[in-house]
PDB file of N, CA and C in Angstrom:
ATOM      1  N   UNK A   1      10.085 -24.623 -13.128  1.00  0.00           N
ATOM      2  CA  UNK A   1      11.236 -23.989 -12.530  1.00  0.00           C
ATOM      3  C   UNK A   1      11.235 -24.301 -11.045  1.00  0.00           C
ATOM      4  N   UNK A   2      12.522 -25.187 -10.506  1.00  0.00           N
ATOM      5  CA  UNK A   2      12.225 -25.254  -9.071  1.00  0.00           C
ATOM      6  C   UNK A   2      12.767 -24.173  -8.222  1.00  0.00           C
ATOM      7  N   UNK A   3      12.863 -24.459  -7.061  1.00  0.00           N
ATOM      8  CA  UNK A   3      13.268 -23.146  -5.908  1.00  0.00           C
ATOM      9  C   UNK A   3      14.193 -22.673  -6.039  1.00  0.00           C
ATOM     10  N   UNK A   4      15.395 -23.561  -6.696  1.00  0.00           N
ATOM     11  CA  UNK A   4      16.750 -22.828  -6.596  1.00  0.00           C
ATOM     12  C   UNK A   4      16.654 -22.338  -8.077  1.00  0.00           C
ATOM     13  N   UNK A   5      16.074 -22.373  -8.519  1.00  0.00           N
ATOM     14  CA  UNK A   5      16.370 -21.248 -10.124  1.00  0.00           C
ATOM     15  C   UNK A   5      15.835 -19.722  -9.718  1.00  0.00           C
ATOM     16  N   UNK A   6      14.906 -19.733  -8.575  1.00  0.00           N
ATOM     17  CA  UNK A   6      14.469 -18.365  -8.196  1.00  0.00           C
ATOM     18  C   UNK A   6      16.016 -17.660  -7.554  1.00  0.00           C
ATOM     19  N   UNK A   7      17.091 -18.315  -7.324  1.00  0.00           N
ATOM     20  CA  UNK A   7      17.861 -17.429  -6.474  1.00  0.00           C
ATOM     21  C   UNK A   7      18.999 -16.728  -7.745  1.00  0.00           C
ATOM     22  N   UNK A   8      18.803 -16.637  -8.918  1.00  0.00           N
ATOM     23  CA  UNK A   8      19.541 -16.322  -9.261  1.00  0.00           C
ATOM     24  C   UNK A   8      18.985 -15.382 -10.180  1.00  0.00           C
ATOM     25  N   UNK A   9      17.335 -15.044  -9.586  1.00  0.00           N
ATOM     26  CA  UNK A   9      16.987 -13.833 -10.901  1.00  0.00           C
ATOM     27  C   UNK A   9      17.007 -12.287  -9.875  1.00  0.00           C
ATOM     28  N   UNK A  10      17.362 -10.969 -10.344  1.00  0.00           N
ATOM     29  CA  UNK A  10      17.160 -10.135 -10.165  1.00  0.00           C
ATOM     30  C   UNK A  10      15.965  -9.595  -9.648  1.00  0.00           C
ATOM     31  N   UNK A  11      15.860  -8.290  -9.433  1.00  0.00           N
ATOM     32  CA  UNK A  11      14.514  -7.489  -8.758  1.00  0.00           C
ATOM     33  C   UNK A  11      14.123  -7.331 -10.489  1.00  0.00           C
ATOM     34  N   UNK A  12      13.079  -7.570 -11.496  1.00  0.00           N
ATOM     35  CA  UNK A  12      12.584  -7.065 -12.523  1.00  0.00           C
ATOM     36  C   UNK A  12      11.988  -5.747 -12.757  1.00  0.00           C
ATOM     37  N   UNK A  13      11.785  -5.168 -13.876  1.00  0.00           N
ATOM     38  CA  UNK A  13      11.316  -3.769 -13.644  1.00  0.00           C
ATOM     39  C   UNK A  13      10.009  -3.892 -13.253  1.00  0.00           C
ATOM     40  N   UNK A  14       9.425  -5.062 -13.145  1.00  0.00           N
ATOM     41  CA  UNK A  14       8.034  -5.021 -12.725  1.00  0.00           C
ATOM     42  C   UNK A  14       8.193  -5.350 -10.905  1.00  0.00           C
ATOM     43  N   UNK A  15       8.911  -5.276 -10.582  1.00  0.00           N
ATOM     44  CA  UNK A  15       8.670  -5.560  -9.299  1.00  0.00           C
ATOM     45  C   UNK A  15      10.038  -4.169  -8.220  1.00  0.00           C
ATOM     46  N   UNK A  16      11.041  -3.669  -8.995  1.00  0.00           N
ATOM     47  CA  UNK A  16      11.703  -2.721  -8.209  1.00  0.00           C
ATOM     48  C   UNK A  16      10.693  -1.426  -7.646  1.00  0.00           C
ATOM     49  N   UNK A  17       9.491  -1.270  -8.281  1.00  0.00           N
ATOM     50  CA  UNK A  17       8.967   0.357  -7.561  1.00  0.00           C
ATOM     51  C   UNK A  17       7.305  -0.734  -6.250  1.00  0.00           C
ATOM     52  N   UNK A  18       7.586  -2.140  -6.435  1.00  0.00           N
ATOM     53  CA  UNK A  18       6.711  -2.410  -5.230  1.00  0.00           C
ATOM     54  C   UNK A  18       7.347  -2.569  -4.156  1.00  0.00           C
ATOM     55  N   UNK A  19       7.004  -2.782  -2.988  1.00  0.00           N
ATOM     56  CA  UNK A  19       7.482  -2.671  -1.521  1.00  0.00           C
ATOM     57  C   UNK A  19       8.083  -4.164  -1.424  1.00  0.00           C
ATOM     58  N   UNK A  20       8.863  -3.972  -0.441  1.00  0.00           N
ATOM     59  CA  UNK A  20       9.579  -4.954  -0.251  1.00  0.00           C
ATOM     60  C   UNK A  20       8.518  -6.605  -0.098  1.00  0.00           C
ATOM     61  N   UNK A  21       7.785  -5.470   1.095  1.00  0.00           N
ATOM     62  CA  UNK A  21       6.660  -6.632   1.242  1.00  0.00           C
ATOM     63  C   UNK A  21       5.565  -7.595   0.542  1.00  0.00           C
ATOM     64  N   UNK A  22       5.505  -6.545  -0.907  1.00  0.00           N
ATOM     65  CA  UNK A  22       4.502  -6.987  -1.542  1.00  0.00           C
ATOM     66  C   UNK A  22       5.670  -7.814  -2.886  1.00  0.00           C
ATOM     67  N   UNK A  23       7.290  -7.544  -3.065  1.00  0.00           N
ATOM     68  CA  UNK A  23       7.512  -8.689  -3.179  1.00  0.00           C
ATOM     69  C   UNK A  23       8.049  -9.898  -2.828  1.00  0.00           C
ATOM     70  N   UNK A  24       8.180  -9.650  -1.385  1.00  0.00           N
ATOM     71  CA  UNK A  24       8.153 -11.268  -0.749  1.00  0.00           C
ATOM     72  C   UNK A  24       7.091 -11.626  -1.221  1.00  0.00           C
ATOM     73  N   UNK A  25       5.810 -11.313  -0.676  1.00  0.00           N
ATOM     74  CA  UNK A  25       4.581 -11.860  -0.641  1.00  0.00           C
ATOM     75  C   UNK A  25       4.803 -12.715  -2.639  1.00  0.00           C
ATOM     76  N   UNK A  26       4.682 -11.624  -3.523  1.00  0.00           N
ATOM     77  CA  UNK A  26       4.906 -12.184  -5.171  1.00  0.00           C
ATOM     78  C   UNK A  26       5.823 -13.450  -4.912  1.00  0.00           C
ATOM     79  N   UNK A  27       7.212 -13.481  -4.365  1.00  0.00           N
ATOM     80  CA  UNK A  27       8.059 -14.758  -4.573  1.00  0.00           C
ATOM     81  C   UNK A  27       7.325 -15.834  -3.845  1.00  0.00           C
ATOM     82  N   UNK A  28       7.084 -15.757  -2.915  1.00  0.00           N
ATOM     83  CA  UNK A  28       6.416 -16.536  -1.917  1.00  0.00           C
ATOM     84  C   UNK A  28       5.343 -17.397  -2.350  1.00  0.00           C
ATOM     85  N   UNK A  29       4.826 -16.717  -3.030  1.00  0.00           N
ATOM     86  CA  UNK A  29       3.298 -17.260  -3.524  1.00  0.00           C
ATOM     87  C   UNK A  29       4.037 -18.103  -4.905  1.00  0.00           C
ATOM     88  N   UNK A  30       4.600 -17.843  -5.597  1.00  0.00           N
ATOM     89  CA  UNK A  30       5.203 -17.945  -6.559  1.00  0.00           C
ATOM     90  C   UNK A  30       5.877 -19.534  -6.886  1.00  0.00           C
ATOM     91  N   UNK A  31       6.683 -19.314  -5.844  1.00  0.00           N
ATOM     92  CA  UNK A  31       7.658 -20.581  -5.188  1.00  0.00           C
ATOM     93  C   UNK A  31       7.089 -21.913  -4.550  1.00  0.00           C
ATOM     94  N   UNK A  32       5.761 -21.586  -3.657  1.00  0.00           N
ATOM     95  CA  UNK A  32       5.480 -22.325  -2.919  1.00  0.00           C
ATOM     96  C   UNK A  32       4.073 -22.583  -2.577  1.00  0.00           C
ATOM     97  N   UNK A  33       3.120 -22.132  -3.569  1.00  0.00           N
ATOM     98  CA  UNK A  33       1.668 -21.551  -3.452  1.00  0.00           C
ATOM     99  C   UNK A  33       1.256 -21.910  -1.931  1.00  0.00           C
ATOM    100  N   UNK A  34       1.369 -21.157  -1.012  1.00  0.00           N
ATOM    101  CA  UNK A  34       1.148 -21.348   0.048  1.00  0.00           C
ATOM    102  C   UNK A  34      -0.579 -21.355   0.091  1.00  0.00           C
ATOM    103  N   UNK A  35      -1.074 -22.094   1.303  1.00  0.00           N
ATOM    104  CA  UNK A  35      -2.086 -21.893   1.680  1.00  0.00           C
ATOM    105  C   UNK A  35      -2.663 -20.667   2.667  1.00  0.00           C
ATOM    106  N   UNK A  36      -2.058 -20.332   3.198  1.00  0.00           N
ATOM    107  CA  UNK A  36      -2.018 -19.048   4.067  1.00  0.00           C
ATOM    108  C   UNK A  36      -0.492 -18.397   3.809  1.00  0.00           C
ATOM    109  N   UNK A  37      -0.368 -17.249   4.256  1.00  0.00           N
ATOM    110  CA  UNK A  37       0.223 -16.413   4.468  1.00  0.00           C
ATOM    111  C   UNK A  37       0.618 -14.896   4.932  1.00  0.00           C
ATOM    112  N   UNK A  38       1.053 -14.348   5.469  1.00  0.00           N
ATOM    113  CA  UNK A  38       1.375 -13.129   6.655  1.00  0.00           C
ATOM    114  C   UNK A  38       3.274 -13.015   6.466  1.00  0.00           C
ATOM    115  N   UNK A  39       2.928 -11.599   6.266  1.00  0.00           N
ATOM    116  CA  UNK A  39       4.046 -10.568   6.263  1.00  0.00           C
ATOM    117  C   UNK A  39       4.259  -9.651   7.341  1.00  0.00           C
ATOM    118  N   UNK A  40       5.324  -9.866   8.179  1.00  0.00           N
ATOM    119  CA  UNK A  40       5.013  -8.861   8.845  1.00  0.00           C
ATOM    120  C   UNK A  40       6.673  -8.267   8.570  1.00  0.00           C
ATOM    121  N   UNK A  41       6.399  -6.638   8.502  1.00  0.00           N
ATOM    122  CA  UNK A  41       7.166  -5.636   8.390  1.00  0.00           C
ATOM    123  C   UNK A  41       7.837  -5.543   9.607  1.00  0.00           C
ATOM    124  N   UNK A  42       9.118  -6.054  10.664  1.00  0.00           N
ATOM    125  CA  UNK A  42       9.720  -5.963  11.884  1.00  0.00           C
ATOM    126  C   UNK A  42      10.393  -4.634  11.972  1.00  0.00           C
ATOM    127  N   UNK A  43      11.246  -3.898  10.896  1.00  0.00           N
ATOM    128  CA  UNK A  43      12.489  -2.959  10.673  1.00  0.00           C
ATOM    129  C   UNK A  43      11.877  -2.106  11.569  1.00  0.00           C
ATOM    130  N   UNK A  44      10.809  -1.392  12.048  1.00  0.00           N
ATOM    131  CA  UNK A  44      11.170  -0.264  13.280  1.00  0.00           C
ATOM    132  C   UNK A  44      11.283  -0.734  14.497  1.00  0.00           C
ATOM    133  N   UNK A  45      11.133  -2.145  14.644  1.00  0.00           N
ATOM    134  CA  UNK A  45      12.052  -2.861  16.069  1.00  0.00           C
ATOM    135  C   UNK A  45      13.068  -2.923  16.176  1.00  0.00           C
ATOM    136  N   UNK A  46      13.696  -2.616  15.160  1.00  0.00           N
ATOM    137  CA  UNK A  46      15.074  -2.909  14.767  1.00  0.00           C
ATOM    138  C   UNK A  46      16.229  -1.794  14.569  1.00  0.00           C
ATOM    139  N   UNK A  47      15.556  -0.561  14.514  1.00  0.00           N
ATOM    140  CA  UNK A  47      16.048   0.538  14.408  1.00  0.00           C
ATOM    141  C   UNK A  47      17.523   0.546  14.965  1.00  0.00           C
ATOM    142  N   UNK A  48      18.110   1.189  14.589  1.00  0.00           N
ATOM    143  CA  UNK A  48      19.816   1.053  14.979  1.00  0.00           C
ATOM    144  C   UNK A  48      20.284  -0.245  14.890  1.00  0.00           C
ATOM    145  N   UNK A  49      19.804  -1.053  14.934  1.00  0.00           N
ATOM    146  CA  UNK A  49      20.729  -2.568  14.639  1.00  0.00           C
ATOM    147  C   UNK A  49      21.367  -2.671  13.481  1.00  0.00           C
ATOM    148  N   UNK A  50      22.041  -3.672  13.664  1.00  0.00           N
ATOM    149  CA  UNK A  50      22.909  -4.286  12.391  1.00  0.00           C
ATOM    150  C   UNK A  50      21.770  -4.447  11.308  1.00  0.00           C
ATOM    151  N   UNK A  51      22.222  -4.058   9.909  1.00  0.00           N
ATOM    152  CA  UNK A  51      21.504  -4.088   8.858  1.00  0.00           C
ATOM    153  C   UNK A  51      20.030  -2.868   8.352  1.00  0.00           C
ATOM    154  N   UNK A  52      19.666  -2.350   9.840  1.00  0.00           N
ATOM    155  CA  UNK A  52      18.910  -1.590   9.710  1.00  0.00           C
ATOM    156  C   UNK A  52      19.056  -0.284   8.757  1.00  0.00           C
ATOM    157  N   UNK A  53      17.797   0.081   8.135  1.00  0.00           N
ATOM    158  CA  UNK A  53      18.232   1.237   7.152  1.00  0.00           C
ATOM    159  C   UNK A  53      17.282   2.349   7.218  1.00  0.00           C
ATOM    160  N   UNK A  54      17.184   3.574   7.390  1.00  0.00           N
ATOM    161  CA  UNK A  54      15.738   4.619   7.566  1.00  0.00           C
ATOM    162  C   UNK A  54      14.870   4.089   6.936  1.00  0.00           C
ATOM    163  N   UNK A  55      14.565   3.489   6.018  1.00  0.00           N
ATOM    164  CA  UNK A  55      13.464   3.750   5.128  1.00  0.00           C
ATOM    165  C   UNK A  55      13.271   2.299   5.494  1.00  0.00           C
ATOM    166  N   UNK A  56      13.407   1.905   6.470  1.00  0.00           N
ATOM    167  CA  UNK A  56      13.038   0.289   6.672  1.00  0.00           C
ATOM    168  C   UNK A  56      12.950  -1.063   5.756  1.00  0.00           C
ATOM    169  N   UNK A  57      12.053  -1.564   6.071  1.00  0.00           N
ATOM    170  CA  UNK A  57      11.769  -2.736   4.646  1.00  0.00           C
ATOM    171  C   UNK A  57      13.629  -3.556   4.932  1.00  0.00           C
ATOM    172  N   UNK A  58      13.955  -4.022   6.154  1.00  0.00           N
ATOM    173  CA  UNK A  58      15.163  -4.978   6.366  1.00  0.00           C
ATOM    174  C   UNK A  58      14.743  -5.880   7.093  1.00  0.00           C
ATOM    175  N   UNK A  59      13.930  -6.032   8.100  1.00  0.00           N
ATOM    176  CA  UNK A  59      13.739  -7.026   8.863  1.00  0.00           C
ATOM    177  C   UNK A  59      12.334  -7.084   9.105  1.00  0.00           C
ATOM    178  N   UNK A  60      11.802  -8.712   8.574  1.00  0.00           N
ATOM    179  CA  UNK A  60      10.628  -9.259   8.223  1.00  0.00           C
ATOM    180  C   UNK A  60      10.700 -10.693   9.375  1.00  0.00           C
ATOM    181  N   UNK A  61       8.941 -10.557   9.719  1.00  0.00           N
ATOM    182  CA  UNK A  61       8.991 -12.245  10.061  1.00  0.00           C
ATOM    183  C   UNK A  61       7.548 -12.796   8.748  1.00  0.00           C
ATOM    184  N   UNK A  62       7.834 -13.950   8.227  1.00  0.00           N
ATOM    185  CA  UNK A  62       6.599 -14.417   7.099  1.00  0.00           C
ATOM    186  C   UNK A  62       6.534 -16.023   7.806  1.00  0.00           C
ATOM    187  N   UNK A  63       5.089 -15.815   8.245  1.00  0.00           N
ATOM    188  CA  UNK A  63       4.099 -16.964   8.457  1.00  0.00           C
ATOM    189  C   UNK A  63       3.927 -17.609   7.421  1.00  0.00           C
ATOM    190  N   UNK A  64       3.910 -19.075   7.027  1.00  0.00           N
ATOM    191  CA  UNK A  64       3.546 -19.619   5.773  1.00  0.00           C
ATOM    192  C   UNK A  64       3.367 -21.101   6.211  1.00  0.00           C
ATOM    193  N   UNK A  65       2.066 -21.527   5.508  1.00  0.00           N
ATOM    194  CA  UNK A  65       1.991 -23.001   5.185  1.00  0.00           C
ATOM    195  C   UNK A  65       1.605 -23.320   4.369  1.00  0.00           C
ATOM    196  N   UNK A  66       2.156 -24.250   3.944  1.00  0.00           N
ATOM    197  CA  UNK A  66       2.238 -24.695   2.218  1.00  0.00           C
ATOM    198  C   UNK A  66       2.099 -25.960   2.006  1.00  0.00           C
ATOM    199  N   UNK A  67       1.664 -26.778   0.856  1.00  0.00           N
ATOM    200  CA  UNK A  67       1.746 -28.097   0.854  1.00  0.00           C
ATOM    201  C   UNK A  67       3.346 -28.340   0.439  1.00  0.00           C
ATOM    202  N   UNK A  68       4.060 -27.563   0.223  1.00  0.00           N
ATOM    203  CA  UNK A  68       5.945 -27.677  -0.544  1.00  0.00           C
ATOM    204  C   UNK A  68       6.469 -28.314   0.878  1.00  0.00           C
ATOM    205  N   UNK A  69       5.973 -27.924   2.172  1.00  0.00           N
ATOM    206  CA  UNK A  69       6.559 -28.458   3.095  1.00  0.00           C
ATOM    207  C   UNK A  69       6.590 -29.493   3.910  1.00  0.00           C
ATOM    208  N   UNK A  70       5.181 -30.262   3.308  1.00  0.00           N
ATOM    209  CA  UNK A  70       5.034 -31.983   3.961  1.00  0.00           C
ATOM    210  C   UNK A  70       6.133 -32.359   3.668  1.00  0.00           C
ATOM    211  N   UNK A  71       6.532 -33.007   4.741  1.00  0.00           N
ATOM    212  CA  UNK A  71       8.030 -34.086   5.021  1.00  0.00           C
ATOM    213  C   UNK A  71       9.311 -33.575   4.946  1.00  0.00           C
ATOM    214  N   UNK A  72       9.409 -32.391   5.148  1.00  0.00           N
ATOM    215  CA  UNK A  72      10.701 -31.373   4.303  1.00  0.00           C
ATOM    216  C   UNK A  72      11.054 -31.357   6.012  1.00  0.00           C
ATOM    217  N   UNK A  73      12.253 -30.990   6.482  1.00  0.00           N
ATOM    218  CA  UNK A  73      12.848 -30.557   7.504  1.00  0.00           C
ATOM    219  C   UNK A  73      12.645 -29.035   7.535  1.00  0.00           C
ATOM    220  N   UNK A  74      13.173 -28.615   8.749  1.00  0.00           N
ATOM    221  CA  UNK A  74      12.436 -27.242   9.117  1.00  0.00           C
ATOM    222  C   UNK A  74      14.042 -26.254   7.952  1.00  0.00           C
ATOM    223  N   UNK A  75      14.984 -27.095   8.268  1.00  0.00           N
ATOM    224  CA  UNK A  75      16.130 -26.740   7.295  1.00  0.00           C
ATOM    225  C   UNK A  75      16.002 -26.906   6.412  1.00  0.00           C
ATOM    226  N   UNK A  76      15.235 -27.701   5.717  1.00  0.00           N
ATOM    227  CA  UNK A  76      15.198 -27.766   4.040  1.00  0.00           C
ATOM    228  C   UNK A  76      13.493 -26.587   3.851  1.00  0.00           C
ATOM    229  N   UNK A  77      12.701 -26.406   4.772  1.00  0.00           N
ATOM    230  CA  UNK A  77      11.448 -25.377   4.497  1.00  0.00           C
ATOM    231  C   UNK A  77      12.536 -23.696   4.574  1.00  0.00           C
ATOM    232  N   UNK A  78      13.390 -23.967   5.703  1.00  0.00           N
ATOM    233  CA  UNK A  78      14.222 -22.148   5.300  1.00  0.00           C
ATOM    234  C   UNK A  78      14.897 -22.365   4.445  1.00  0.00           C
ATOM    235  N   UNK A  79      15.451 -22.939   3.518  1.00  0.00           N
ATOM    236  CA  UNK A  79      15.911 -23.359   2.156  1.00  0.00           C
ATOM    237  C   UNK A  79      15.346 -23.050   1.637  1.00  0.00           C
ATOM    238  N   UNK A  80      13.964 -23.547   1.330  1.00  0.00           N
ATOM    239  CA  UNK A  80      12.934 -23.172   0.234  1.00  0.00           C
ATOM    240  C   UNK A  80      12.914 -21.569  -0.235  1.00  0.00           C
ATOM    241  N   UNK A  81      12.509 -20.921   1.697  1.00  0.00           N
ATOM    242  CA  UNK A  81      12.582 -19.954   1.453  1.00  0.00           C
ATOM    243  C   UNK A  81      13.499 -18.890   0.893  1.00  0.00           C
ATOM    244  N   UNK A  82      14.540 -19.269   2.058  1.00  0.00           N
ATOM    245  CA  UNK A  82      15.834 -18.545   1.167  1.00  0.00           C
ATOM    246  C   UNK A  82      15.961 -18.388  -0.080  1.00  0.00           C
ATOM    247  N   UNK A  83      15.845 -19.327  -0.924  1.00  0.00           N
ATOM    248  CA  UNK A  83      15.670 -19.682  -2.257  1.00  0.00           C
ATOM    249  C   UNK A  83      15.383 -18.602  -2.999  1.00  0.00           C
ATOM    250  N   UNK A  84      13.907 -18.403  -2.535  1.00  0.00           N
ATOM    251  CA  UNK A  84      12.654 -17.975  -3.167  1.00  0.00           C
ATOM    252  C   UNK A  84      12.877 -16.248  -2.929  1.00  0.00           C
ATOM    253  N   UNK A  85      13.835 -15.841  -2.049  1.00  0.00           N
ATOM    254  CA  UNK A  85      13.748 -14.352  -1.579  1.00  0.00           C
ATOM    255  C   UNK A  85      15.035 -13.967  -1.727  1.00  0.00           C
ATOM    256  N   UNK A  86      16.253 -15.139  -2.499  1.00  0.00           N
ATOM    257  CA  UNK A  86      17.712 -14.423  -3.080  1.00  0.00           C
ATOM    258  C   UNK A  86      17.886 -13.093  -3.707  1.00  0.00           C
ATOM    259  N   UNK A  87      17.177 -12.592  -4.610  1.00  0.00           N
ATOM    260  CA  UNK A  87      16.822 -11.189  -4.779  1.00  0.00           C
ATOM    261  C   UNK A  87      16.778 -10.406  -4.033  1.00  0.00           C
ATOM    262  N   UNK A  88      15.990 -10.402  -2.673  1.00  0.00           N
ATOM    263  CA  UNK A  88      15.721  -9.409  -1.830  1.00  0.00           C
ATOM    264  C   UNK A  88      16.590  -9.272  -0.842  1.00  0.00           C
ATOM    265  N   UNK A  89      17.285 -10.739  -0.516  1.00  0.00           N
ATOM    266  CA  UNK A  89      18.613 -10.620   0.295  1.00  0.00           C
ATOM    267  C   UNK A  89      19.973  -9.715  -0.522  1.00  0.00           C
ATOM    268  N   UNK A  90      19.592 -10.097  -1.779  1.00  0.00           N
ATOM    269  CA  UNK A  90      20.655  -9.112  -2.335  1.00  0.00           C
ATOM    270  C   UNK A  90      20.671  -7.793  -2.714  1.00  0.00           C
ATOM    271  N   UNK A  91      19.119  -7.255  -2.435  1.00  0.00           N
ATOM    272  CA  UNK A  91      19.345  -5.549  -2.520  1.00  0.00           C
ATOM    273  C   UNK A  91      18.418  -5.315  -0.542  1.00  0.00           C
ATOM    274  N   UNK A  92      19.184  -6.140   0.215  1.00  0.00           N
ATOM    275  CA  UNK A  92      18.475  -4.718   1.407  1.00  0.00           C
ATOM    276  C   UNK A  92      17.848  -5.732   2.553  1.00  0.00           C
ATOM    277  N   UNK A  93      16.923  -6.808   2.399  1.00  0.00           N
ATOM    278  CA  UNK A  93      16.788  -7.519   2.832  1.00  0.00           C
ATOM    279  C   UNK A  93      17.778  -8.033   3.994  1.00  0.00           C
ATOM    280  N   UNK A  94      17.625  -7.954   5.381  1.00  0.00           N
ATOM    281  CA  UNK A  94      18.563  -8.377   5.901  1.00  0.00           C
ATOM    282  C   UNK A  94      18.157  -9.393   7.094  1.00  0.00           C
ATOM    283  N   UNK A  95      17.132  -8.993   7.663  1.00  0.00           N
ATOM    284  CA  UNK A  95      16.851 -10.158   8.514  1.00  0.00           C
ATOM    285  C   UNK A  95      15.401 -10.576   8.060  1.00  0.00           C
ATOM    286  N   UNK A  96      15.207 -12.221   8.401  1.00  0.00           N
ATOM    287  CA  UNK A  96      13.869 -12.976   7.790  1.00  0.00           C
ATOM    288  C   UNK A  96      13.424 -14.223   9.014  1.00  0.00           C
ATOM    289  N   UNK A  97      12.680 -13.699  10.065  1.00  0.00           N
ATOM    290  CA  UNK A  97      12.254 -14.810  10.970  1.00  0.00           C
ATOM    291  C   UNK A  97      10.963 -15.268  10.011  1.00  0.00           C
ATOM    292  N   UNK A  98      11.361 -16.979  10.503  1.00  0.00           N
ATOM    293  CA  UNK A  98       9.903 -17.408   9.125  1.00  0.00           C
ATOM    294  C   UNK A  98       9.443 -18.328  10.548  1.00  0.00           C
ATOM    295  N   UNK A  99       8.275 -18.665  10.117  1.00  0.00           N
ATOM    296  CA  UNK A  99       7.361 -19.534  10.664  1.00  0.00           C
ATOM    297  C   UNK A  99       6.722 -20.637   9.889  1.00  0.00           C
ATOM    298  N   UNK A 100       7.067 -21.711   9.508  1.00  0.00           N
ATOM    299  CA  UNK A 100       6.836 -22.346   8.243  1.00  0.00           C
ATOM    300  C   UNK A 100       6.061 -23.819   8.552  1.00  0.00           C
ATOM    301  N   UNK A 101       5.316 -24.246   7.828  1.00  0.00           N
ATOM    302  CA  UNK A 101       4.195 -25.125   8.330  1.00  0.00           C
ATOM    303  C   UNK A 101       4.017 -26.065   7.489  1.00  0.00           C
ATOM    304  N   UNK A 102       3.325 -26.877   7.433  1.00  0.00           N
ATOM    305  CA  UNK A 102       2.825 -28.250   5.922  1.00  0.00           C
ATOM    306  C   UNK A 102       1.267 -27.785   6.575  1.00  0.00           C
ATOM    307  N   UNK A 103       0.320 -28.159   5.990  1.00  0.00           N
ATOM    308  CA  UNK A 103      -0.993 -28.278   6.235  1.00  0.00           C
ATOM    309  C   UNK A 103      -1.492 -29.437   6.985  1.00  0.00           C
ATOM    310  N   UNK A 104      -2.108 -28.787   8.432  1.00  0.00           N
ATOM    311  CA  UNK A 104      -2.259 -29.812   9.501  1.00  0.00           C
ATOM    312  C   UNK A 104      -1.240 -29.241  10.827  1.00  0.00           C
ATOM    313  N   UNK A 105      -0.422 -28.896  10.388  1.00  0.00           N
ATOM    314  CA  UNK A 105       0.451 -29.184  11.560  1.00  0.00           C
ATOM    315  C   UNK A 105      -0.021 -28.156  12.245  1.00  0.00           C
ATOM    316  N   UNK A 106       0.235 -27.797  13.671  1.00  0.00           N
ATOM    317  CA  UNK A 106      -0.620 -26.636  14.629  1.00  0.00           C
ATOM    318  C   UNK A 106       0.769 -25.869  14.886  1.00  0.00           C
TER     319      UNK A 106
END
């Protein structure tokens, strides 16, 4: 299954009662077996902004390097991602700074 078949599945009942974070982290790994990876939870920086919601879990930055991203443009690596986190953009998810890498690069 490649990246773009992930954007068209739902939150499953196995994954609606985990945190937002823990399922990026599931798609992420999923999509792109990264070699490293970091989640970071942004939404109480964000408080009152556009998209923001009390219960947070809207605005994320995810560190990742992966071998999916040798030779890929930095536009085709937020592709990937996008891809891989269509679900979460569609229940709540609203902002996603990524940091995205191939192995090697500094």
């Amino acid at each position: 299954m490649g990246a773009a078949d992930h954007g068209d599945k739902e939150l499953t009942d196995a994954t609606k009662g985990a945190s937002r974070a823990a399922r990026i982290e599931a798609a992420l790994r999923a999509a792109l077996q990264p070699t490293t990876l970091e989640i970071i939870d942004d939404s109480s920086r964000h408080a009152g902004h556009a998209g923001a919601q009390p219960g947070g879990e809207t605005h994320f930055t995810v560190r990742v390097t992966a071998q999916a991203f040798s030779g890929a443009s930095r536009v085709a690596r937020q592709r990937m991602v996008n891809d891989a986190l269509h679900a979460e953009f569609a229940t709540g998810l609203h902002a996603l700074a990524m940091d995205l890498k191939a192995p090697g690069e500094g």
